[in-house]
C-alpha atoms as a PDB file:
ATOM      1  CA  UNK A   1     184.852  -4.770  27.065  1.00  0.00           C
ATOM      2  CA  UNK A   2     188.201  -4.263  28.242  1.00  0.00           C
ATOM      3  CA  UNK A   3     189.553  -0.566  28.972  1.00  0.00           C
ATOM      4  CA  UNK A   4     193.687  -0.516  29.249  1.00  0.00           C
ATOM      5  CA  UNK A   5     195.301   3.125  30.760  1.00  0.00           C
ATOM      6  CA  UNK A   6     198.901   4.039  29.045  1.00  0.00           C
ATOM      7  CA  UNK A   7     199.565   7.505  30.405  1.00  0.00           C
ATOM      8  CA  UNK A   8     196.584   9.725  29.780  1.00  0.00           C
ATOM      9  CA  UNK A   9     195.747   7.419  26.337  1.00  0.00           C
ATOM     10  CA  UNK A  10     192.716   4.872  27.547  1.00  0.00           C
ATOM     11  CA  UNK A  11     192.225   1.917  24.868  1.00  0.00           C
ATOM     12  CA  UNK A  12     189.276   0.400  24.549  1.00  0.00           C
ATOM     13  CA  UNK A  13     188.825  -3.286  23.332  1.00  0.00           C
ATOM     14  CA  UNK A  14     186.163  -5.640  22.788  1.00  0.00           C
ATOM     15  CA  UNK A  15     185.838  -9.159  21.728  1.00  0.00           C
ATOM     16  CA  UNK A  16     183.202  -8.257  18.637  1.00  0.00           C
ATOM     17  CA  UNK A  17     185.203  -6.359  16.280  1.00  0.00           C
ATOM     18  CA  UNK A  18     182.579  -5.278  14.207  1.00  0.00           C
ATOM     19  CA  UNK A  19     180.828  -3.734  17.186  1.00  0.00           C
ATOM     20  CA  UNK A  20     184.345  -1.750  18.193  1.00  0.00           C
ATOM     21  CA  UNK A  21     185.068  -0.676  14.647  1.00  0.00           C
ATOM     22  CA  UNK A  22     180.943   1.112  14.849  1.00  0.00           C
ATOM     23  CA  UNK A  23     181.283   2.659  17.918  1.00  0.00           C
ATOM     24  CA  UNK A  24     184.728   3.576  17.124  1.00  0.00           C
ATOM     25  CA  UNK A  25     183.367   5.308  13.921  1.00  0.00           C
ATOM     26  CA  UNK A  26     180.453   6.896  15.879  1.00  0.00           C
ATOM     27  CA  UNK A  27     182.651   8.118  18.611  1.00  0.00           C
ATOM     28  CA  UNK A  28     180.008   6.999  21.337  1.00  0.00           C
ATOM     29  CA  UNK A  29     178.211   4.127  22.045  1.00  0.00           C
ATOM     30  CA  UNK A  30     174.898   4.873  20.499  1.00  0.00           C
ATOM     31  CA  UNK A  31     173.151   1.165  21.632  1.00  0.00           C
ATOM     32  CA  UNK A  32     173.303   1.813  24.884  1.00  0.00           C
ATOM     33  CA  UNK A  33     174.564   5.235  25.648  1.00  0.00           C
ATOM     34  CA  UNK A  34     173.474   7.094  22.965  1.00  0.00           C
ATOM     35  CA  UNK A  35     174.296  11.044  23.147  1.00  0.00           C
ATOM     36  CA  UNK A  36     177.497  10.292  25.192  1.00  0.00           C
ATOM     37  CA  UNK A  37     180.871  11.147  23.254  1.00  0.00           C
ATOM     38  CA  UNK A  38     184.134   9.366  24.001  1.00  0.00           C
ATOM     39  CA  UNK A  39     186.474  11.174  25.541  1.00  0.00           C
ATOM     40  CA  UNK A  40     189.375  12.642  22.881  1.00  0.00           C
ATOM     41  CA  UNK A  41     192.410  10.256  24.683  1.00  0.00           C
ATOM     42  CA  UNK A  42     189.774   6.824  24.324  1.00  0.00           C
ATOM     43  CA  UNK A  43     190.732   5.113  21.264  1.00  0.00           C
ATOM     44  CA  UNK A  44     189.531   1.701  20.064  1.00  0.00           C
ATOM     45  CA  UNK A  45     191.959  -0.953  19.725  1.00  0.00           C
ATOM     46  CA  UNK A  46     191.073  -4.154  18.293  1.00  0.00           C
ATOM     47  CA  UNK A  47     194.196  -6.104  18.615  1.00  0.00           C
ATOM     48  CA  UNK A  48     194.397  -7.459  22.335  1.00  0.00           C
ATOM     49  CA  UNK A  49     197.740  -7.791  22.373  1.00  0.00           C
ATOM     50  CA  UNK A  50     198.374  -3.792  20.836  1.00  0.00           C
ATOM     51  CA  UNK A  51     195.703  -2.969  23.413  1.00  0.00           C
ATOM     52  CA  UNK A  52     197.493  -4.003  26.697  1.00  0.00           C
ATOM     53  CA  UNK A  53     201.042  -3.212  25.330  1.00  0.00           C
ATOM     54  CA  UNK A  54     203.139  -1.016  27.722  1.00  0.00           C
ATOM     55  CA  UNK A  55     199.833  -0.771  30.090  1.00  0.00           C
ATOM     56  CA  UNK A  56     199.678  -0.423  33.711  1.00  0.00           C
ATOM     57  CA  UNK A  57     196.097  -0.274  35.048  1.00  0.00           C
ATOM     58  CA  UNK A  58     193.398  -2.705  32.928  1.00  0.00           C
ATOM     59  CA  UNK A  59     189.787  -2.435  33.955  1.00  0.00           C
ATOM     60  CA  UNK A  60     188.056  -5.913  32.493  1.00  0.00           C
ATOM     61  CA  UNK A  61     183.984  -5.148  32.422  1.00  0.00           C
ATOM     62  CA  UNK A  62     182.499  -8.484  31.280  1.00  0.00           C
ATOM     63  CA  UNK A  63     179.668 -10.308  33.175  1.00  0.00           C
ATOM     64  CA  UNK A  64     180.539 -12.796  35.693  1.00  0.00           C
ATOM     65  CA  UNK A  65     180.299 -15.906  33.695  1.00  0.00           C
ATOM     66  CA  UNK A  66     182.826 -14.360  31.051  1.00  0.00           C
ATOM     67  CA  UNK A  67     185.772 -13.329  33.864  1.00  0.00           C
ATOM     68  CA  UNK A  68     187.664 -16.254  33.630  1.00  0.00           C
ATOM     69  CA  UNK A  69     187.831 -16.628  30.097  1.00  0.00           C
ATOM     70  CA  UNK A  70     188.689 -13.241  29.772  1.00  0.00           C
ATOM     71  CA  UNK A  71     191.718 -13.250  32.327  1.00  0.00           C
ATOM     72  CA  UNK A  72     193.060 -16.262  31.080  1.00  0.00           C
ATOM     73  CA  UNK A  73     193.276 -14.532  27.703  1.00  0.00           C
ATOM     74  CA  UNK A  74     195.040 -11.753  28.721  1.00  0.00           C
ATOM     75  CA  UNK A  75     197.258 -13.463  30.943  1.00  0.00           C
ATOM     76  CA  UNK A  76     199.961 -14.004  28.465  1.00  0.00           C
ATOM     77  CA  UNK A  77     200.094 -10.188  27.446  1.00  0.00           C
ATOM     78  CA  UNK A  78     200.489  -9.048  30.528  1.00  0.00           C
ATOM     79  CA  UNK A  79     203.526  -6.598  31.488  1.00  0.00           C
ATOM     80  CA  UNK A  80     204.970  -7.428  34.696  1.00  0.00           C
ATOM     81  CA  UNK A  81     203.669  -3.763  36.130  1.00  0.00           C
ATOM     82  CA  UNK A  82     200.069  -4.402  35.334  1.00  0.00           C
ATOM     83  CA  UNK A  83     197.809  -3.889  37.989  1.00  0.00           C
ATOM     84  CA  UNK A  84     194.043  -5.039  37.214  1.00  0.00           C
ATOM     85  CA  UNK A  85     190.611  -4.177  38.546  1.00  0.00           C
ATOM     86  CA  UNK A  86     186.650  -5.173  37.669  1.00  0.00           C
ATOM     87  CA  UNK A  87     183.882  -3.733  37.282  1.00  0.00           C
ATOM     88  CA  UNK A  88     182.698  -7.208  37.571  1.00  0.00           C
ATOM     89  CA  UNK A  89     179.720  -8.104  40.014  1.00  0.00           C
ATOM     90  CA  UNK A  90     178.542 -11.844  40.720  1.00  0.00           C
ATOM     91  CA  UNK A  91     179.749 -15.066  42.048  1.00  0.00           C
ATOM     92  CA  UNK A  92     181.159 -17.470  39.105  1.00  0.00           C
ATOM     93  CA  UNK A  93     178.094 -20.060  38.709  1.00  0.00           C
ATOM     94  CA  UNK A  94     180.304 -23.268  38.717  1.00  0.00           C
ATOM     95  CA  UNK A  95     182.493 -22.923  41.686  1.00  0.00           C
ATOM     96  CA  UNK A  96     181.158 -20.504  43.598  1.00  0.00           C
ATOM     97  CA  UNK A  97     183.402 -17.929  44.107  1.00  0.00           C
ATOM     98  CA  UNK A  98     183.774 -14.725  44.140  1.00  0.00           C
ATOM     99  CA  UNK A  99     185.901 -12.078  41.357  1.00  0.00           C
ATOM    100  CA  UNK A 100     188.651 -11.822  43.164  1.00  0.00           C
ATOM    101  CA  UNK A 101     188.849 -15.419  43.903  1.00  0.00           C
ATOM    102  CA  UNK A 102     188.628 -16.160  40.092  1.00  0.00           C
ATOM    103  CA  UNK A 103     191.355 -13.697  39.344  1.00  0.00           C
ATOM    104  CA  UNK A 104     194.216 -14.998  42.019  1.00  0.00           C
ATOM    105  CA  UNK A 105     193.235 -18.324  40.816  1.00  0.00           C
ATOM    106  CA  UNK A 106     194.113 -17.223  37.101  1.00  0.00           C
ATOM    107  CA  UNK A 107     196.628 -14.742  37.392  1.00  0.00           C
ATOM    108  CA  UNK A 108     198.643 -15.018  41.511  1.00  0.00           C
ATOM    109  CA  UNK A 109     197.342 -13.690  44.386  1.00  0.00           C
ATOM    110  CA  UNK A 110     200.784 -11.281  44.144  1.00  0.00           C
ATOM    111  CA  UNK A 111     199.385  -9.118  41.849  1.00  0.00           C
ATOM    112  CA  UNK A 112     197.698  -5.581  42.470  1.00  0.00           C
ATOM    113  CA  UNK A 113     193.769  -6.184  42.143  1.00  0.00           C
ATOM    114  CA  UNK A 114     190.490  -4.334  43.096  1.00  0.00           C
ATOM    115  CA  UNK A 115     186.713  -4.389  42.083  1.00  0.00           C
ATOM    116  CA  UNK A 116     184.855  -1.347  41.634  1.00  0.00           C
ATOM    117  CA  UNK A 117     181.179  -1.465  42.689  1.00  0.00           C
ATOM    118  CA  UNK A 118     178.293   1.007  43.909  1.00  0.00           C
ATOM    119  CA  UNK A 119     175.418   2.673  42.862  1.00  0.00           C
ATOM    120  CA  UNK A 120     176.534   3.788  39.665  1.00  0.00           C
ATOM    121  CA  UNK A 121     173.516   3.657  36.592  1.00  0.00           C
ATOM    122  CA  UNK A 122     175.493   4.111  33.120  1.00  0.00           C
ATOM    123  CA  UNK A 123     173.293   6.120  31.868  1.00  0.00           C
ATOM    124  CA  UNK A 124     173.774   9.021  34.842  1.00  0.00           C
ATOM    125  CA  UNK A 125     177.476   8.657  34.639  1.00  0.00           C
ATOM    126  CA  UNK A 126     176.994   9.223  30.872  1.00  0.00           C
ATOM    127  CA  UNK A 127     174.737  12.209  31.606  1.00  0.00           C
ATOM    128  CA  UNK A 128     177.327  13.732  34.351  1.00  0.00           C
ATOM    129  CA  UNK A 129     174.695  13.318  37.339  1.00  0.00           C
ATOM    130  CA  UNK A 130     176.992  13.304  40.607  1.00  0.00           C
ATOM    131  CA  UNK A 131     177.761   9.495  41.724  1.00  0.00           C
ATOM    132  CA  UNK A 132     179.497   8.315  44.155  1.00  0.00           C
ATOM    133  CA  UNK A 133     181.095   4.606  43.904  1.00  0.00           C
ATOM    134  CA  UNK A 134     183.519   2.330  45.864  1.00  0.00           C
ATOM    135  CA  UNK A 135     187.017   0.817  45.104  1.00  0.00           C
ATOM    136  CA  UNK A 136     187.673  -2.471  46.688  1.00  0.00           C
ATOM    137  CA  UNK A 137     192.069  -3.283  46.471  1.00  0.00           C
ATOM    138  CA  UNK A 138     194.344  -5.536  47.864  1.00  0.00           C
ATOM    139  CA  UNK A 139     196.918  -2.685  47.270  1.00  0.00           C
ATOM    140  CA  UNK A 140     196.391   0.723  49.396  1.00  0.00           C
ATOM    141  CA  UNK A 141     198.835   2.331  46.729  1.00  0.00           C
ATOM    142  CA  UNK A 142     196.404   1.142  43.780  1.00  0.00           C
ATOM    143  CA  UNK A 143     193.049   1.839  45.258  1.00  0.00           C
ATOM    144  CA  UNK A 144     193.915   5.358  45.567  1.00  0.00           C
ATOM    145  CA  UNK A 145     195.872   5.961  42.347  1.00  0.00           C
ATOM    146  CA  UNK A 146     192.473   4.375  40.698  1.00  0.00           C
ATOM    147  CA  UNK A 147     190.282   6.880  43.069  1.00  0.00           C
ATOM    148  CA  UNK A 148     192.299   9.129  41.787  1.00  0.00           C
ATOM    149  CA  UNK A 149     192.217   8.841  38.400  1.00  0.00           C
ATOM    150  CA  UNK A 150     188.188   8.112  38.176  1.00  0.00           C
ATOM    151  CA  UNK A 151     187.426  11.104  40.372  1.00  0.00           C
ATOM    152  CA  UNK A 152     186.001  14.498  39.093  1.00  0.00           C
ATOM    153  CA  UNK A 153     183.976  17.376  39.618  1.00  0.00           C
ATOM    154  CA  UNK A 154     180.535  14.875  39.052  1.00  0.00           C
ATOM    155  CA  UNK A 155     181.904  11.240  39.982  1.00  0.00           C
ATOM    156  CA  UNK A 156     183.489  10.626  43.413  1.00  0.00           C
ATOM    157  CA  UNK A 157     185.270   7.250  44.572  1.00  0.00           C
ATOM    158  CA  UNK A 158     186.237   6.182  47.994  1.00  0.00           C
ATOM    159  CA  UNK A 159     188.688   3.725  48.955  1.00  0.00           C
ATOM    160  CA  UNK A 160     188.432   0.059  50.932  1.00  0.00           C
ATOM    161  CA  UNK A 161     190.284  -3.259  51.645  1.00  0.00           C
ATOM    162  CA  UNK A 162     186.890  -5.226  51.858  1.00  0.00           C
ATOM    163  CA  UNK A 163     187.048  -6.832  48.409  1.00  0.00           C
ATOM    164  CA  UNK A 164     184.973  -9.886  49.553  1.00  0.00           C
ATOM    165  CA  UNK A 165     181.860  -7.420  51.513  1.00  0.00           C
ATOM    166  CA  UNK A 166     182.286  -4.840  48.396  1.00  0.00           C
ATOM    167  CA  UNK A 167     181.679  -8.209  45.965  1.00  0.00           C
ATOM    168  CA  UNK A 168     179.094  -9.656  48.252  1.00  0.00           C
ATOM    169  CA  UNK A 169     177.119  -6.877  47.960  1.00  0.00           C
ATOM    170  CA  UNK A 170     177.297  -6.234  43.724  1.00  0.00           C
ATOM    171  CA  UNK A 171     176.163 -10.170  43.830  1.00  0.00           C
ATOM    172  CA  UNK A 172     172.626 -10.427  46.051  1.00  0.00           C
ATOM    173  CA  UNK A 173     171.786  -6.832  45.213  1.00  0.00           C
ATOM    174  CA  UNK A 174     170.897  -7.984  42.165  1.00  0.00           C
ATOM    175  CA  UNK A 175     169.154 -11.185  43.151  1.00  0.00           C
ATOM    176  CA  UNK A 176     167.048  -9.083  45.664  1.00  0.00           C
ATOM    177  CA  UNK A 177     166.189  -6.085  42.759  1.00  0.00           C
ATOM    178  CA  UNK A 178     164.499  -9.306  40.930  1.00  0.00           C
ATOM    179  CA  UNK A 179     162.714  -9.773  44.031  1.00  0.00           C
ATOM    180  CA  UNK A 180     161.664  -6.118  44.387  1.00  0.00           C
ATOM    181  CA  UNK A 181     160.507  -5.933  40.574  1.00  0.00           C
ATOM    182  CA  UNK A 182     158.417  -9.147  41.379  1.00  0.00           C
ATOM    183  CA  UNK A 183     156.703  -7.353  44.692  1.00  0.00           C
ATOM    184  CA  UNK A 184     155.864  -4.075  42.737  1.00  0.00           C
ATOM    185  CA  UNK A 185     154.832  -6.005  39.482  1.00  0.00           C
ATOM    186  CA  UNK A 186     152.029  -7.370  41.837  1.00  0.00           C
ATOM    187  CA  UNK A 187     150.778  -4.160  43.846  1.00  0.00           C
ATOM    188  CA  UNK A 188     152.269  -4.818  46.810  1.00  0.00           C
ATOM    189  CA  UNK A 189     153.470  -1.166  47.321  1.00  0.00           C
ATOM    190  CA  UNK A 190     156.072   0.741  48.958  1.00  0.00           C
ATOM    191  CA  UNK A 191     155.615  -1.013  52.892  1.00  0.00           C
ATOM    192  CA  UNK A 192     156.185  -4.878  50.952  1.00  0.00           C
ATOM    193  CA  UNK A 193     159.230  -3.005  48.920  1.00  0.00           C
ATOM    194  CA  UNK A 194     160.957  -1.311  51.967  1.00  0.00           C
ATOM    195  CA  UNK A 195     160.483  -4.846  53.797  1.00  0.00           C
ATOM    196  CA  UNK A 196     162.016  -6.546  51.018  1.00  0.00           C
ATOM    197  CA  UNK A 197     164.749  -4.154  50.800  1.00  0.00           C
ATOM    198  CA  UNK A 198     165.469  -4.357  54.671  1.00  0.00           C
ATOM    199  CA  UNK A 199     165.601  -7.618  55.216  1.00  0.00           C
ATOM    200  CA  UNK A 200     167.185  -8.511  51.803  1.00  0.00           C
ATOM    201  CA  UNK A 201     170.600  -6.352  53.341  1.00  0.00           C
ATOM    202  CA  UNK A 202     170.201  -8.601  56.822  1.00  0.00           C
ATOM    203  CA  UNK A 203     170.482 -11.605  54.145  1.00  0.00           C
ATOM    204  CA  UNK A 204     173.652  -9.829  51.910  1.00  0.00           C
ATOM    205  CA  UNK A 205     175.251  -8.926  55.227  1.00  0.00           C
ATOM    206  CA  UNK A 206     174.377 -12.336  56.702  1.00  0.00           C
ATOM    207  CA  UNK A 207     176.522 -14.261  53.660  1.00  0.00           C
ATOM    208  CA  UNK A 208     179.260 -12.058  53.881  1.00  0.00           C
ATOM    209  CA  UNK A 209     179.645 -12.323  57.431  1.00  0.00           C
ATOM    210  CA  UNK A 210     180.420 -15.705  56.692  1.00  0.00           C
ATOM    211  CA  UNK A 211     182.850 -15.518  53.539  1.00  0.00           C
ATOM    212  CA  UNK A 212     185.081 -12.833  55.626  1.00  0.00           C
ATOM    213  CA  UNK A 213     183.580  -9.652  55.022  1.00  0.00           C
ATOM    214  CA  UNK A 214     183.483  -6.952  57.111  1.00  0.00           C
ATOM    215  CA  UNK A 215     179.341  -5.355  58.394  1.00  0.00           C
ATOM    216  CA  UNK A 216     180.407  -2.090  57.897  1.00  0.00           C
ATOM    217  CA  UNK A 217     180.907  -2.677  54.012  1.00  0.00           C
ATOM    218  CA  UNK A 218     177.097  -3.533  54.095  1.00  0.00           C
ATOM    219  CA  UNK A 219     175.834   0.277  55.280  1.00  0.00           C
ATOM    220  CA  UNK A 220     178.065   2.089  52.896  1.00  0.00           C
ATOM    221  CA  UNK A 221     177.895   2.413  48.847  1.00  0.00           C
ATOM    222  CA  UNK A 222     178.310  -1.069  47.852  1.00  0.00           C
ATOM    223  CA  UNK A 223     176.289  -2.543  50.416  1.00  0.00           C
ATOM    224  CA  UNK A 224     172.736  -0.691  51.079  1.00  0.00           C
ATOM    225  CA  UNK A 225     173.441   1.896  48.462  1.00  0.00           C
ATOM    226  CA  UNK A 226     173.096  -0.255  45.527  1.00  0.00           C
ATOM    227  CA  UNK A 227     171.045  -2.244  46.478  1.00  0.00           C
ATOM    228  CA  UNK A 228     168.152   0.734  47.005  1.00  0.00           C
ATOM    229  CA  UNK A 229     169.373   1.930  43.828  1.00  0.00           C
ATOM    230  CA  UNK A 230     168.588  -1.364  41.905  1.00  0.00           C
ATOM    231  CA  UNK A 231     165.909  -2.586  43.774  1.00  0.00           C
ATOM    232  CA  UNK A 232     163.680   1.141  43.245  1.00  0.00           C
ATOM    233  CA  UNK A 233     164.677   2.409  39.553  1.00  0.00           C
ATOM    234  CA  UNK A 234     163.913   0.834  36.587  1.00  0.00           C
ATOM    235  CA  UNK A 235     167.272   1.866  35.057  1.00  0.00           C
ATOM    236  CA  UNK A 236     167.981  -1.170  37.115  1.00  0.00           C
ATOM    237  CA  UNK A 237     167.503  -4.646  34.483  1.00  0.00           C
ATOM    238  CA  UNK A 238     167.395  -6.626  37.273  1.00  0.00           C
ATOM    239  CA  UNK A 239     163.912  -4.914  38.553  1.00  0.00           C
ATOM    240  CA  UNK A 240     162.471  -5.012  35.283  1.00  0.00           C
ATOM    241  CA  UNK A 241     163.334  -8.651  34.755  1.00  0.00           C
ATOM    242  CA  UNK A 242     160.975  -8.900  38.324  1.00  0.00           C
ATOM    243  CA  UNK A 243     158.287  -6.627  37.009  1.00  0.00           C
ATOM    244  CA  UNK A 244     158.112  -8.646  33.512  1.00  0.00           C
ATOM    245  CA  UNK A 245     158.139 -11.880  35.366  1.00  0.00           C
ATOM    246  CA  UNK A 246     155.114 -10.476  37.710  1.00  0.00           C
ATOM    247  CA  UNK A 247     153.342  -9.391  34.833  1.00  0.00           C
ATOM    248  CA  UNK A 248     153.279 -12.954  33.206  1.00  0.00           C
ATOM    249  CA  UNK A 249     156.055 -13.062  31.494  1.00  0.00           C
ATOM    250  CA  UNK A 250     158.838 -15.705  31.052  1.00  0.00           C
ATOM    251  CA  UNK A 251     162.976 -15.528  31.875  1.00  0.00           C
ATOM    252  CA  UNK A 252     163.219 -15.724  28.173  1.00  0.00           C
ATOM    253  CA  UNK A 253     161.018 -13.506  26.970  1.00  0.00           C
ATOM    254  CA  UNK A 254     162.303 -10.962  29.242  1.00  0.00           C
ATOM    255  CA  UNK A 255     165.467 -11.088  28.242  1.00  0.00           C
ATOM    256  CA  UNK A 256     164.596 -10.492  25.213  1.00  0.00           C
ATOM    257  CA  UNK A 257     162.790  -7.488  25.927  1.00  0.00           C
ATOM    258  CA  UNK A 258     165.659  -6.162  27.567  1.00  0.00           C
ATOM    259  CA  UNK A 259     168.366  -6.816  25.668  1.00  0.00           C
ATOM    260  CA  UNK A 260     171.535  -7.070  27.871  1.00  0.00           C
ATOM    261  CA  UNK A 261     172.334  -9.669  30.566  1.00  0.00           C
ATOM    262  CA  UNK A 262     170.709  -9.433  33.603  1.00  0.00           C
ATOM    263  CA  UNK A 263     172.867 -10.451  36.175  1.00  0.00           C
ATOM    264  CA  UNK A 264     170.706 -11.533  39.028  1.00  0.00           C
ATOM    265  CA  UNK A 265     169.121 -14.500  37.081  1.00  0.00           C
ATOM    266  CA  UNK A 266     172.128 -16.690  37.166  1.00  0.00           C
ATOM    267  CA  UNK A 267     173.452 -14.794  40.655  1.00  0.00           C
ATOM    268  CA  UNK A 268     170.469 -16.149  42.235  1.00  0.00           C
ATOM    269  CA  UNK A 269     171.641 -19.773  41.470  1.00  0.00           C
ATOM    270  CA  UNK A 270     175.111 -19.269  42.665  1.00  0.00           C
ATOM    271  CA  UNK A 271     174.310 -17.108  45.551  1.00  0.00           C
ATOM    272  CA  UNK A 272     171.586 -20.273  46.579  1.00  0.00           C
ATOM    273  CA  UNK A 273     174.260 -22.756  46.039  1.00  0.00           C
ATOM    274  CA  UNK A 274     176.569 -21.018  48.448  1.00  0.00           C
ATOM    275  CA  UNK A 275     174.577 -19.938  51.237  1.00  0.00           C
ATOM    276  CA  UNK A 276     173.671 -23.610  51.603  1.00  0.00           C
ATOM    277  CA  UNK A 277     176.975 -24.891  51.468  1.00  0.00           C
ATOM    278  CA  UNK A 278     177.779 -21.877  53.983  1.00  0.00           C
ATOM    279  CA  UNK A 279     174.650 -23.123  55.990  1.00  0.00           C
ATOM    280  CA  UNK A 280     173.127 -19.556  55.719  1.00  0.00           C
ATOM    281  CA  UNK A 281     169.558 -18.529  55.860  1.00  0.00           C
ATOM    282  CA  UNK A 282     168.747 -16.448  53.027  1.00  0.00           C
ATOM    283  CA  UNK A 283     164.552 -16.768  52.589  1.00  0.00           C
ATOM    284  CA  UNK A 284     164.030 -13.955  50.546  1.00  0.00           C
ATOM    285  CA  UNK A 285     166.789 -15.264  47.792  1.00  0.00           C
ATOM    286  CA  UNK A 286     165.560 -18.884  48.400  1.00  0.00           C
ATOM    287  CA  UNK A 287     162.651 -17.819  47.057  1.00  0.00           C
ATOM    288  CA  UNK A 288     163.608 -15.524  44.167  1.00  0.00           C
ATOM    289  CA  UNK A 289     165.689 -18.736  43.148  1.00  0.00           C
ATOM    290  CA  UNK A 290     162.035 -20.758  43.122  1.00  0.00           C
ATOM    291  CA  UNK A 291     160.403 -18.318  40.934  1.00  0.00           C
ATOM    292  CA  UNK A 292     163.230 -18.136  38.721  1.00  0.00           C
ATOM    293  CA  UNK A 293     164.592 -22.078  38.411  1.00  0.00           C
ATOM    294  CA  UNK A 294     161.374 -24.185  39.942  1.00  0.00           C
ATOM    295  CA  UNK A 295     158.379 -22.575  38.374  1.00  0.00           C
ATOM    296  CA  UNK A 296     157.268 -21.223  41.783  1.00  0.00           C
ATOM    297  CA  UNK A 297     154.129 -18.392  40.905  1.00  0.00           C
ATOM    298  CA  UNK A 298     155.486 -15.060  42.573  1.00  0.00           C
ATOM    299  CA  UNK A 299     152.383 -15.349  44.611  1.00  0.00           C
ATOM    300  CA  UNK A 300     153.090 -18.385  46.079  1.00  0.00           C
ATOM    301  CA  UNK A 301     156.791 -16.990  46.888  1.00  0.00           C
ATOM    302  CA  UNK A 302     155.478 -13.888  48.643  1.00  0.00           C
ATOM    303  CA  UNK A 303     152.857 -16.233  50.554  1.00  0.00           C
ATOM    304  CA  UNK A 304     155.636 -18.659  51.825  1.00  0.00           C
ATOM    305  CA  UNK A 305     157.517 -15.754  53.076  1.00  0.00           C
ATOM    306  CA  UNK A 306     154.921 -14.170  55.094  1.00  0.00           C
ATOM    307  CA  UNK A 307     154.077 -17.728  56.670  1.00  0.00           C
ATOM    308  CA  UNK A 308     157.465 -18.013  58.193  1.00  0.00           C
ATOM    309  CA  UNK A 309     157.596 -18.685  61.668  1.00  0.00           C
ATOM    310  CA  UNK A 310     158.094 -15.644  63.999  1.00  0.00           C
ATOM    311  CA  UNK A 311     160.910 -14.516  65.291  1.00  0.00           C
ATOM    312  CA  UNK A 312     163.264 -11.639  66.875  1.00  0.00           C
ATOM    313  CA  UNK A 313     164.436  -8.967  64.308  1.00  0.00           C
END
């Protein structure tokens, strides 16, 4: 879904109408965040083009296989003040690349952009639990009129230029949290989990090294802070897809258990793709990517990684 700002009236549209028109009706979003009423200036729009009308900031949330279908439909309606941001994490499967590369590609590389990313659960955000998130821009001026505007008493965003590390880091966490589900779905217990998590954040930080990022990124919220956070709860759909695929079952009958995409299935094939066209050593994904696309028994995954050769920290 798509969320357009016009002054202190936020629109909400969504490709399904029929879905929009219920949870217009109901007021809140009772599949997946039941108990959690709109706010009184959020109204549903289902026309696209009434939607971004006379709009400055547009927040696209769509998985990372639907961005750029979804920019290039509302590139036509755009006014020439939009600015845009994502809540978008993943690399786009057939080229490779990250959000923001998808979005100057579609729309200029002139325009105001940022991804927002961090340890954020829906479901505590819903609940007002304080969180704490990170805004990614190409624009000083927009990050912090969107920190701005997102901050409150309970939900606190800070401000960077590091789109690429802040992108990097929504991509593998999820790829690793698959991993993590996998090592606890086995027994393994907290030393194998910590181990995973440790060295999984050499691996992020190792990839986006080389795609420009900056190592700092990698220790702050969008870095290490998600990816603890979806690695250890299973809020996270990502961990549970590991614990359901430890436990026996398949990708598909997972997903169908869980009911809404889970991300790090088709990261992990992107995020392989790229780290050997980048020439970067990423064992611990290499081997996620075998459970999930060559049949590899979790096992057999673990055992391959504990047989590496040794070598410095």
């Amino acid at each position: 879904m798509q969320f357009a700002r016009k002054g202190r009236e936020v629109r909400l549209w969504g490709r399904n109408r029929d879905d929009l028109k219920r949870i217009s009706a109901a007021g809140e979003n009772r599949k997946y965040l039941p108990g959690v009423p709109f706010p009184d200036n959020l109204r549903a729009e289902p026309d696209l083009r009434k939607a971004l009308s006379g709009t400055t900031d547009i927040l696209i949330a769509v998985p990372s296989h639907a961005l750029r279908e979804t920019l290039l439909q509302i590139k036509p309606l755009l006014p020439r003040s939009a600015r845009i941001c994502w809540a978008t994490k993943g690399f786009e499967l057939t080229t490779g690349k990250l959000p923001h590369q998808v979005a100057a590609e579609v729309l200029g590389d002139d325009l105001p952009m940022a991804v927002l990313s961090g340890p954020t659960f829906a479901k505590e955000v819903g609940a007002g639990l304080p969180t704490a998130m990170t805004i990614a821009a190409n624009d000083d001026t927009f990050a912090a009129d969107l920190a701005a505007s997102l901050s409150g008493e309970k939900f606190r965003a800070y401000t960077s230029s590091d789109m690429i590390g802040v992108e990097v880091g929504g991509a593998i966490k999820n790829v690793l949290a698959i991993g993590a589900g996998i090592s606890d779905g086995l027994g393994f217990g907290a030393n194998t989990r910590i181990a995973l998590i440790s060295r999984g954040l050499v691996e992020m930080t190792r990839l986006g090294l080389a795609l420009g990022a900056k190592q700092d990124t990698f220790m702050g919220l969008a870095g290490m802070g998600d990816l603890v956070l979806t690695c250890t709860d299973n809020l996270s759909r990502n961990r549970r897809m590991g614990l359901a695929l430890a436990s026996g079952k398949t990708i598909d009958e997972a997903q169908e258990e869980i009911q809404q995409v889970v991300e790090g299935v088709l990261a992990a094939k992107a995020v392989r793709e790229v780290a050997e066209r980048l020439h970067v050593e990423m064992p611990i994904c290499q081997q996620i990517y075998r459970v999930l696309y060559e049949g590899a028994p979790p096992r057999e995954a673990v055992a391959a990684l504990m047989g590496r050769a040794l070598k410095p920290e």
